[in-house]
Protein backbone atom coordinates (compact mmCIF):
# COMPACT_ATOMS: atom_id res chain seq x y z
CA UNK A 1 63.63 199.29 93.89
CA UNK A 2 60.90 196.79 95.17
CA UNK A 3 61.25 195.66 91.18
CA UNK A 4 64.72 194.74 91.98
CA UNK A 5 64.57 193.10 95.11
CA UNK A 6 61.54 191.03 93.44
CA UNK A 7 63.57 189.97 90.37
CA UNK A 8 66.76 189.13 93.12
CA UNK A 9 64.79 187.17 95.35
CA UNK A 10 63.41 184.97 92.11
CA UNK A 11 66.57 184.33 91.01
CA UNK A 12 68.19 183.06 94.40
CA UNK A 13 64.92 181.16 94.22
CA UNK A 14 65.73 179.54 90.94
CA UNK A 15 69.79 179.15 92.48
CA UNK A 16 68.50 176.94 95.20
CA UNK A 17 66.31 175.09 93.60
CA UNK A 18 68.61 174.23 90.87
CA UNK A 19 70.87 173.48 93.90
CA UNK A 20 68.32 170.86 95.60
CA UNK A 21 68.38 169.01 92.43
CA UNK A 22 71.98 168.90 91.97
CA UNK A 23 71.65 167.15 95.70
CA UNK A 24 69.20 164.53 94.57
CA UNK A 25 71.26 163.38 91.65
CA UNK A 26 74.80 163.15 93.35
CA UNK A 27 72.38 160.91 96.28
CA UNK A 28 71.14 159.15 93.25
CA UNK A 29 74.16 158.65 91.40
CA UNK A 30 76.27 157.39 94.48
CA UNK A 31 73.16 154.62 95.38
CA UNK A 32 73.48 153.78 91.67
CA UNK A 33 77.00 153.40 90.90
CA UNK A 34 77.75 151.37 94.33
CA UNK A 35 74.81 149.23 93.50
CA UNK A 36 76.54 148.79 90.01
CA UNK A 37 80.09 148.01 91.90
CA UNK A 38 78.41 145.35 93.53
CA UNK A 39 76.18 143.85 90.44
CA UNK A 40 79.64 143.90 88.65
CA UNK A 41 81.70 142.33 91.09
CA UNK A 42 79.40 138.89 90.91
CA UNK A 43 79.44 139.23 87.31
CA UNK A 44 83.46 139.04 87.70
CA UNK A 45 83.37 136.02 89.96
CA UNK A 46 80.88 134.37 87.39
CA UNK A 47 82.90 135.88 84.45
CA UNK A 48 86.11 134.50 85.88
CA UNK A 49 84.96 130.84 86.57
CA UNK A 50 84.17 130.60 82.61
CA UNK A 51 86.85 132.59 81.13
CA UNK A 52 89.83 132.47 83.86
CA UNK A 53 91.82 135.20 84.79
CA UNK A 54 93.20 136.75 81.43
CA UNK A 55 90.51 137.67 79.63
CA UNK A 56 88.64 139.61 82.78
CA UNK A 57 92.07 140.99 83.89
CA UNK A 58 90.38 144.72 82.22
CA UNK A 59 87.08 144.21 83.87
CA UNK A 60 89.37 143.71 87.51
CA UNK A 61 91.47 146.60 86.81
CA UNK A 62 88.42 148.92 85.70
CA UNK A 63 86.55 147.96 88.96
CA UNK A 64 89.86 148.69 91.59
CA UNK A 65 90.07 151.97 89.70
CA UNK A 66 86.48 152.64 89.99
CA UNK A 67 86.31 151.67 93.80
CA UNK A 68 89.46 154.33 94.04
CA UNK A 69 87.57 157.33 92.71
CA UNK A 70 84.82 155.85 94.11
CA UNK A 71 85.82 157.04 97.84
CA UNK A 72 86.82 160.07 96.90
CA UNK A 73 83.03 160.62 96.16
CA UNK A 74 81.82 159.03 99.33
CA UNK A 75 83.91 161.25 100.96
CA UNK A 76 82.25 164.75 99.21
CA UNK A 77 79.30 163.23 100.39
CA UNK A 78 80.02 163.08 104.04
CA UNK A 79 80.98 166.08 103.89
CA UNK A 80 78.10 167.37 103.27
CA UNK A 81 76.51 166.59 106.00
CA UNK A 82 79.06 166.64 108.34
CA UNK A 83 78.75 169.29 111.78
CA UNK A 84 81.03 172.25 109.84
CA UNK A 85 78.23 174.04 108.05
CA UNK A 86 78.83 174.64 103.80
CA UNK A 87 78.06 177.34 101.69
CA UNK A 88 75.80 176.87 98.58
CA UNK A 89 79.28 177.15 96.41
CA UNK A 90 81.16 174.71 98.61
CA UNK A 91 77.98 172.01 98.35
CA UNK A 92 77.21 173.03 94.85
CA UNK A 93 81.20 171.93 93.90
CA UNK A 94 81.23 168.84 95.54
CA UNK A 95 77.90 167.61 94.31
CA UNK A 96 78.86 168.23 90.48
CA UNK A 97 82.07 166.49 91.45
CA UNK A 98 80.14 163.48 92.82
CA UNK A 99 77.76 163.41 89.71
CA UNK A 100 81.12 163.08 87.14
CA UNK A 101 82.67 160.57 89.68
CA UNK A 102 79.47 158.69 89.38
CA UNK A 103 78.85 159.22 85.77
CA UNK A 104 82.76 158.48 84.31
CA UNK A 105 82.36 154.94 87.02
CA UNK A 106 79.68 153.73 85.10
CA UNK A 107 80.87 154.61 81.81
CA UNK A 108 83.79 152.65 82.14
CA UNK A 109 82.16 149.65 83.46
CA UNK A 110 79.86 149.76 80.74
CA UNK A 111 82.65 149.56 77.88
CA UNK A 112 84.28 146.85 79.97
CA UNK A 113 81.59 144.66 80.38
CA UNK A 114 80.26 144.32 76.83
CA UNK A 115 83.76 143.66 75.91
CA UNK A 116 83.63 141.26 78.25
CA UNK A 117 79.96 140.25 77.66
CA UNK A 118 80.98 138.65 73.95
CA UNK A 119 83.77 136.70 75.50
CA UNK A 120 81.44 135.43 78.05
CA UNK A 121 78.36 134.79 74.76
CA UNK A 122 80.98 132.95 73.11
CA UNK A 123 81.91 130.20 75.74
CA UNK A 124 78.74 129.28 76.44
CA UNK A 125 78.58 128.68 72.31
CA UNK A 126 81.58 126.51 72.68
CA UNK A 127 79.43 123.43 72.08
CA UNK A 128 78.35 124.94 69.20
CA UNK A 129 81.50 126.85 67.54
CA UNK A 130 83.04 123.35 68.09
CA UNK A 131 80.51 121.27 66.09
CA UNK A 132 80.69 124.07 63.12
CA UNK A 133 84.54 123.63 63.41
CA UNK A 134 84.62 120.32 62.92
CA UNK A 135 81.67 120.45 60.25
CA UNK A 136 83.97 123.56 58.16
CA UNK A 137 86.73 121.23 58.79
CA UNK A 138 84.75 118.35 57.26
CA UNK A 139 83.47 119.95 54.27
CA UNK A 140 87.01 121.83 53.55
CA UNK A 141 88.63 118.17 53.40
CA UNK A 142 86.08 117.06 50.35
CA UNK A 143 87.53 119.97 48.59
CA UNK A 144 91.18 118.65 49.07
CA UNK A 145 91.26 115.98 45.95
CA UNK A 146 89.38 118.57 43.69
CA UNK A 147 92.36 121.70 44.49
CA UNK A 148 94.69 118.66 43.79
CA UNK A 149 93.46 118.48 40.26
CA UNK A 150 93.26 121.75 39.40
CA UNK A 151 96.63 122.81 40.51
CA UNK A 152 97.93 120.04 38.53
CA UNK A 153 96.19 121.14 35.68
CA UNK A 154 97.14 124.80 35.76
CA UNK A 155 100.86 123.85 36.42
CA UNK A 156 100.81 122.64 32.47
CA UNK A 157 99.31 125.70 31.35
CA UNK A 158 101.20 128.33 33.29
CA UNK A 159 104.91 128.68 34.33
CA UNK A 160 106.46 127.67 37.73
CA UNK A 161 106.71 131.96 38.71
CA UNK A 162 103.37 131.90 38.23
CA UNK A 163 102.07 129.42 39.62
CA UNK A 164 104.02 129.54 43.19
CA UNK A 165 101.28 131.44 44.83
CA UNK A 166 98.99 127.96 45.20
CA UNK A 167 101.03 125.23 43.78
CA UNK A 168 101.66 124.18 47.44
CA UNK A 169 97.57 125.39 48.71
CA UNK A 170 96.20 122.18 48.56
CA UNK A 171 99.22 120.72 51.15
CA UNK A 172 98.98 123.93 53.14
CA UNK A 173 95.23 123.78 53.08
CA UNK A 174 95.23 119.58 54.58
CA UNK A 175 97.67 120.55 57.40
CA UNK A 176 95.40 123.65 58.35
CA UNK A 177 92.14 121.33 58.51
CA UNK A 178 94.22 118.98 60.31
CA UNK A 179 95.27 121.62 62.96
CA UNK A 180 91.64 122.77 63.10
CA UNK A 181 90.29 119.34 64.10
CA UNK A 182 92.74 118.90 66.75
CA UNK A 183 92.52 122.49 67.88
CA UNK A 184 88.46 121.44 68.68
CA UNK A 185 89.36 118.19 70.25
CA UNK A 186 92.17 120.09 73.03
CA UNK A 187 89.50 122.90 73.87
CA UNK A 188 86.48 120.16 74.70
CA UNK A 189 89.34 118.54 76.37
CA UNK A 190 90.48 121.33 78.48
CA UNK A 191 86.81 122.53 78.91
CA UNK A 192 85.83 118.96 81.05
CA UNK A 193 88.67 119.68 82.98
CA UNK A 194 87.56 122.88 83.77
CA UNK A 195 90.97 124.80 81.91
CA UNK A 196 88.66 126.99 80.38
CA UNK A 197 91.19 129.81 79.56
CA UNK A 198 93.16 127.41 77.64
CA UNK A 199 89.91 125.83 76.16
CA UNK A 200 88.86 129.34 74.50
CA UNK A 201 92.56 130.06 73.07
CA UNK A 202 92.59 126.37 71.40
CA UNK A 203 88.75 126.83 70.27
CA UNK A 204 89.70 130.59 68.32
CA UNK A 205 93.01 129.05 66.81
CA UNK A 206 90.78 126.01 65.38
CA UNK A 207 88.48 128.52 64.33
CA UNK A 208 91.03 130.80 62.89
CA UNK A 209 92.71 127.55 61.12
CA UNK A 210 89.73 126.75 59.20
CA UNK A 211 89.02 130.27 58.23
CA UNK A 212 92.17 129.96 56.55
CA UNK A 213 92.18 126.75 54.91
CA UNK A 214 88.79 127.97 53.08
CA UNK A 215 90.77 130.84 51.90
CA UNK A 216 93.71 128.59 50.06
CA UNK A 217 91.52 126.51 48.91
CA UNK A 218 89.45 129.12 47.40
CA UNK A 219 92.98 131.09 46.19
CA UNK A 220 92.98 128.46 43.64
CA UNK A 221 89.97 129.14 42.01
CA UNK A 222 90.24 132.78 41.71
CA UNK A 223 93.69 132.55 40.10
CA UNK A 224 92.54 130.58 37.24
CA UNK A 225 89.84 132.92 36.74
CA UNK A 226 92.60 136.07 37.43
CA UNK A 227 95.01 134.11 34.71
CA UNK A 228 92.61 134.03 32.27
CA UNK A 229 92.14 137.58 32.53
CA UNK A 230 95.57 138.45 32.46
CA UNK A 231 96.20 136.45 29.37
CA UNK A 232 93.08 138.36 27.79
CA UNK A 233 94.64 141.70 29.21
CA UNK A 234 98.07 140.52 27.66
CA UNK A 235 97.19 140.23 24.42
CA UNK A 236 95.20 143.22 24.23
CA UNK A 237 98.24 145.15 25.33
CA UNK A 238 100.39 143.38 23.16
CA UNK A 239 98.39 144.91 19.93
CA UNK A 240 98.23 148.27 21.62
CA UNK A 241 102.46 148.07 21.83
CA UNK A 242 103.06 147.28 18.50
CA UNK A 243 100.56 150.27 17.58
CA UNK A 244 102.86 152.54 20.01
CA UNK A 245 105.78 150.97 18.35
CA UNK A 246 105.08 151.90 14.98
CA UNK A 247 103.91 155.68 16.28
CA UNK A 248 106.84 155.66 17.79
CA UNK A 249 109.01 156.43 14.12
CA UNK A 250 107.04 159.95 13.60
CA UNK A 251 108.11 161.14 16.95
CA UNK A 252 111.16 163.18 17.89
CA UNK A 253 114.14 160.98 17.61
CA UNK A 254 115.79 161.79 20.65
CA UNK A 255 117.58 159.23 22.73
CA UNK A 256 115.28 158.73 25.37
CA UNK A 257 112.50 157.86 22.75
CA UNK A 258 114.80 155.30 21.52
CA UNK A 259 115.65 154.02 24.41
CA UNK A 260 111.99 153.40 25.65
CA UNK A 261 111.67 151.52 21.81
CA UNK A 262 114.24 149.56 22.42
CA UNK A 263 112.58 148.17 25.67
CA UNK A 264 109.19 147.74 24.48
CA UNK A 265 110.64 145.67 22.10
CA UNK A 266 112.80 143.23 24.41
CA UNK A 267 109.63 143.20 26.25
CA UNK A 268 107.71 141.58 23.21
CA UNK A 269 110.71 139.40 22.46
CA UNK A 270 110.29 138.13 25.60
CA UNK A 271 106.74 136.74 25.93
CA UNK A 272 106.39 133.19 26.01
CA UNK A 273 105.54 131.39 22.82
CA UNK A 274 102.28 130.28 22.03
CA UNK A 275 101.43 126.90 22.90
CA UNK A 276 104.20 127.36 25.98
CA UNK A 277 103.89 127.48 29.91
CA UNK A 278 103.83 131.40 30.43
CA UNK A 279 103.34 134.06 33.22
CA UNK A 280 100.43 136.10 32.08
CA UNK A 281 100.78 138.19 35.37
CA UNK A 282 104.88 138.98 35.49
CA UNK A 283 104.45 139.52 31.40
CA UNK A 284 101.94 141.57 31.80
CA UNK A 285 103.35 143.46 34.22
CA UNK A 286 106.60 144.16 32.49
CA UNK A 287 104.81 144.88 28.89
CA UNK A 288 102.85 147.51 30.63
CA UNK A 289 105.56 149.14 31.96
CA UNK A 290 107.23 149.27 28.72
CA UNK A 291 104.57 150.40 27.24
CA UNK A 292 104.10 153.09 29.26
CA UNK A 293 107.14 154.43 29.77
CA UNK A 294 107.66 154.73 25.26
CA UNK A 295 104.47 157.16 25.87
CA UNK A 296 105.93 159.15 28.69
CA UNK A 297 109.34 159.10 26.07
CA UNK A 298 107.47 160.56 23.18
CA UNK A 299 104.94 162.38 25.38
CA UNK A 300 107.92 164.39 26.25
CA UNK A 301 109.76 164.74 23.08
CA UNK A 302 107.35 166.32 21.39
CA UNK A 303 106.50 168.23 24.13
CA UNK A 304 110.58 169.59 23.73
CA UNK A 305 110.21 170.34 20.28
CA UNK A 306 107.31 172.73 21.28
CA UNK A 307 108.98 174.15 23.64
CA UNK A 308 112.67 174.23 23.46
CA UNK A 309 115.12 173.97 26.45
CA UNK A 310 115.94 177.69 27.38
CA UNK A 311 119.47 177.99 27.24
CA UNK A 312 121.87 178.70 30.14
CA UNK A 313 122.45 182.51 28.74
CA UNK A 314 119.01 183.14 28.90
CA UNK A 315 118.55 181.58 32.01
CA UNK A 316 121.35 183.86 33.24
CA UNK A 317 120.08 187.27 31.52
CA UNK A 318 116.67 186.55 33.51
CA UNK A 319 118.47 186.45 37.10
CA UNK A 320 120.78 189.14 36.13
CA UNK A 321 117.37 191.44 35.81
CA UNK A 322 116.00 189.81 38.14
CA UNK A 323 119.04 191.13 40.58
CA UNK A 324 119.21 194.31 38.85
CA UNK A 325 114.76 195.07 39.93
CA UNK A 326 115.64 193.60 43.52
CA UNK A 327 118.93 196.03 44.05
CA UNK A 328 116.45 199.13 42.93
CA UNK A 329 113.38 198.13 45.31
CA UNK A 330 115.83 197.28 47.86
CA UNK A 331 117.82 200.18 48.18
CA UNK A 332 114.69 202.69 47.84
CA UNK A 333 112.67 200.80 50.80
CA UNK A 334 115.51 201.09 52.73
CA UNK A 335 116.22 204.54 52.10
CA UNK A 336 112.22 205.55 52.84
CA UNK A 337 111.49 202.79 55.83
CA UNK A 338 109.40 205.24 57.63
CA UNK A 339 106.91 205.70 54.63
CA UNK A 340 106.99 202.45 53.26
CA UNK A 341 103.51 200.12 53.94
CA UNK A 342 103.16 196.00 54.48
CA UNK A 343 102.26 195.97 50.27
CA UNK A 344 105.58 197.15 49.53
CA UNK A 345 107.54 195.15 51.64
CA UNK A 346 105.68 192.07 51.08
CA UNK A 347 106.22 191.94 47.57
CA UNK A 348 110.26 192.20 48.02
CA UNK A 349 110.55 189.63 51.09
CA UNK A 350 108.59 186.98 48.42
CA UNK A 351 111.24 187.99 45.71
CA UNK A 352 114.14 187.87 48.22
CA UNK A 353 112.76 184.10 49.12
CA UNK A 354 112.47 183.57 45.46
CA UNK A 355 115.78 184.48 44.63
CA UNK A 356 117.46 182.48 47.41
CA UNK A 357 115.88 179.30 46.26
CA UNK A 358 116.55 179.95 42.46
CA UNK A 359 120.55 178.93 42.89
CA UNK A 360 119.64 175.21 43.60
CA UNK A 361 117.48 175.59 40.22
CA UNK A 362 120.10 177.03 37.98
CA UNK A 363 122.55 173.95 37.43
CA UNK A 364 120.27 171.05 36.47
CA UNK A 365 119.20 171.10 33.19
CA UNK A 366 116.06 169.35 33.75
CA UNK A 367 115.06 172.24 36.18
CA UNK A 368 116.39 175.18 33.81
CA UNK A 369 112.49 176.23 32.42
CA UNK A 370 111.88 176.56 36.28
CA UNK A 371 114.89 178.40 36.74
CA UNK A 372 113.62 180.70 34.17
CA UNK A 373 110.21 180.95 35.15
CA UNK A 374 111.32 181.38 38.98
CA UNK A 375 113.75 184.34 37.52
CA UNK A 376 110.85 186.40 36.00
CA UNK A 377 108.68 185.78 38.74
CA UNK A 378 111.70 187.72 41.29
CA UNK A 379 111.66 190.18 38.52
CA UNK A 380 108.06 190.63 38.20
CA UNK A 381 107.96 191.16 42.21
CA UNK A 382 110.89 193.31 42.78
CA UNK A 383 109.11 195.70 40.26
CA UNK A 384 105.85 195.25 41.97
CA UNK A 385 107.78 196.46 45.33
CA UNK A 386 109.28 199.55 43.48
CA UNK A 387 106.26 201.11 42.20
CA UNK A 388 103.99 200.36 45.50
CA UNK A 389 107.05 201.71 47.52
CA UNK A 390 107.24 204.66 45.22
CA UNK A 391 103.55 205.24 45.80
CA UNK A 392 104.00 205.35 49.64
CA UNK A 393 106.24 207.69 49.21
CA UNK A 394 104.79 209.89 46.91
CA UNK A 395 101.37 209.67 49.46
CA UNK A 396 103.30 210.42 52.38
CA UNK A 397 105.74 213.19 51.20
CA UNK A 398 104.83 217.26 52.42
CA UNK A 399 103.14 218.83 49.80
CA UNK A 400 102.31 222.53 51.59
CA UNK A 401 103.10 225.14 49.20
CA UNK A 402 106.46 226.39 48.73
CA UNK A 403 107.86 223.35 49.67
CA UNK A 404 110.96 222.91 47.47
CA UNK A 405 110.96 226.64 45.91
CA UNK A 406 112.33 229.20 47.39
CA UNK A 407 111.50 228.86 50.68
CA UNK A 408 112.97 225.75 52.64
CA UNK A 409 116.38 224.83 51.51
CA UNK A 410 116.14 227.32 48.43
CA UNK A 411 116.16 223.95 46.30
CA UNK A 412 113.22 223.27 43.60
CA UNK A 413 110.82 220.50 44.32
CA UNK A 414 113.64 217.54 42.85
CA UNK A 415 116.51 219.01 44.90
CA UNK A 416 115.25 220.03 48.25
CA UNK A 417 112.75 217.76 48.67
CA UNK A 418 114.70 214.45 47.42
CA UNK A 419 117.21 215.64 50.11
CA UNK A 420 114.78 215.70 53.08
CA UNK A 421 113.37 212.24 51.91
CA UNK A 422 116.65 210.31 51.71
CA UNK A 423 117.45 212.03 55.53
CA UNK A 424 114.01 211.53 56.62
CA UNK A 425 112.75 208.40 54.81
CA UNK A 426 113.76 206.14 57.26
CA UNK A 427 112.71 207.50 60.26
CA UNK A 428 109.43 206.37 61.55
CA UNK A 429 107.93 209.46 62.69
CA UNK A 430 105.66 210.62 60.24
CA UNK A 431 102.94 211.69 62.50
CA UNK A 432 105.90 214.22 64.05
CA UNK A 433 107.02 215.42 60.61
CA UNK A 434 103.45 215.69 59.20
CA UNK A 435 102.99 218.41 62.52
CA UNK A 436 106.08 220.18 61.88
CA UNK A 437 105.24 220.43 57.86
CA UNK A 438 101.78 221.59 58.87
């Protein structure tokens, strides 16, 4: 007993204690996250004065919120040392509840800030970003005559589909460099005059409208490079068609085979002639697709001739068995529910779902080997389901002696005791009629 009250008083020990320092970090945590309130608040005002009012609208809305929960932990605090004394549970509560207050305050303010912390970083760049503006803007306009050129080159080499991706960059690309310039002279502008919202939105579209000058201007360099791949890729697909074409006359001759021939072949009709504006990409494109679609044609063709369509009387023999197995299982697991297990009845509720979905199968002809295969599959079941229901019964049927000579009934075994199955089967009281038996 003293062992007891030793090991009882340790633990209420350890319970206060634990308590105490549960106390000291809800004190802390309120001291900290009021102190952070106020920190934030001047970072707001300061934040506000370089940004203006809609890019800090998150940081005001996550500090009212904050102040909000915020009393509700001021208030757990006072009353914890108000007159009305607490139990250990009450103050234990309300100190955890301070701690999350505290803890969820200054994990908001901490996401908001450093959001806001970049936006703050970049203003006080805006000297800088501005001089690198108008430096990308510079060095993007030197590229202007060059684009020129080369767009007027490629526009003899290549077709007018082809080249209507960048034939118009080099414009585009002048107006964007033009935007960006005046975009940097409106934000230092509106920055003197102390508009410093509307400063940082003209600064980021100047930015943004040299980022994308650079990338029309460089557009036109990669697609002469992509062209002459695509003309490289053309011609090697151009000798791999007429290999396919000539491949083509051993197959199956079956209309879909000649139908895909007859395409590849407009497609190779239809390639520009040498020496003549082209479009690598859109010939390409269609040869390939030609091309691939002969070897999906003789692909299955040959395929076919392996394996020949079943026809719709076979098809048709298969469900009627199929029907014939799930009638037998059917009607002897519903004669013998009371002795028939999950095994049995598993395997005919999958052929019953099999059987329902094989009428949407049976029309198309396309679908008719899965018809077929869906067919012996119900079959295959429905005679799974017959012989593991047989077995349940044959395991659960009487077997004392006499049973079905001349004693009950005055039947034999196959008279008597098919009888008492077919009345009892379906009953689901086999514990009852295994005591009566016995």
């Amino acid at each position: 007993m003293a062992g007891f009250w030793g090991r009882r008083k340790r633990e209420q020990e350890e319970l206060a204690a634990q308590d105490a320092d549960l106390a000291r970090r809800a004190e802390q945590a309120l001291v900290a996250t009021d102190e952070r309130i106020r920190t934030t608040s001047d970072e707001l005002a300061f934040a506000e004065a370089e940004l203006g009012g809609s890019l800090t609208a998150d940081l005001h809305a996550a500090l009212t919120s904050v102040r909000t929960h915020m009393r509700e932990a001021f208030q757990l605090h006072q009353l914890n040392h108000d007159e009305i004394p607490d139990t250990p549970e009450e103050l234990r509560t309300r100190n955890a509840r301070i701690v999350q207050l505290c803890d969820w305050a200054q994990d908001l303010l901490d996401e908001k800030t450093s959001v806001l912390a970049e936006s703050v970083a970049k203003v006080r760049r805006a000297p800088e970003i501005v001089a690198q503006v108008r430096a990308d803007a510079a060095a993007l306009k030197a590229r202007i005559p060059q684009t020129t050129e080369t767009v007027a080159r490629l526009s003899s080499r290549y077709a007018e589909s082809a080249m209507k991706q960048i034939v118009e960059s080099a414009a585009e690309a002048e107006q964007l460099i033009a935007f960006a310039v005046h975009g940097a002279d409106v934000s230092e502008r509106r920055r003197a005059a102390k508009q410093n919202e509307e400063a940082n939105l003209a600064l980021e579209t100047a930015t943004e409208a040299t980022r994308r000058a650079s990338a029309l201007l460089d557009a036109v360099e990669d697609f002469e490079i992509e062209a002459l791949r695509a003309e490289s890729t053309l011609a090697e697909v151009v000798a791999d068609s007429r290999s396919d074409l000539i491949a083509a006359r051993t197959a199956p001759q079956v209309p879909e085979v000649a139908a895909a021939v007859a395409a590849l072949q407009e497609a190779l009709s239809s390639l520009s002639p040498a020496g003549t504006p082209g479009d690598p990409f859109a010939e390409l494109s269609r040869l390939r697709e030609a091309n691939t679609a002969l070897d999906d044609a003789i692909a299955k063709a040959r395929y076919r001739a392996e394996n020949p369509l079943p026809s719709i009387q076979q098809v048709q023999h298969a469900i009627d068995d199929a029907d014939r197995q799930l009638g037998v299982a059917r009607g002897l697991i519903a004669g013998h529910r009371g002795w028939i297990g999950a095994d049995a009845r598993t395997r005919l509720a999958e052929a019953e779902r099999l059987r329902a979905d094989l009428t949407e199968l049976l029309p198309a002809e396309d679908t008719r080997e899965q018809a077929l295969a869906s067919a012996r599959r119900v079959a295959y079941l429905a005679s799974e389901a017959l012989q593991l229901a047989q077995r349940d019964i044959d395991s659960s049927r009487p077997q004392a002696p006499g049973w079905g000579g001349g004693g009950w009934g005055g039947g034999s075994r196959g008279g008597g005791g098919d009888i008492a199955s077919g009345i009892l089967g379906g009953l689901v009281i086999g514990s009852i009629l295994d005591g009566i038996f016995d």
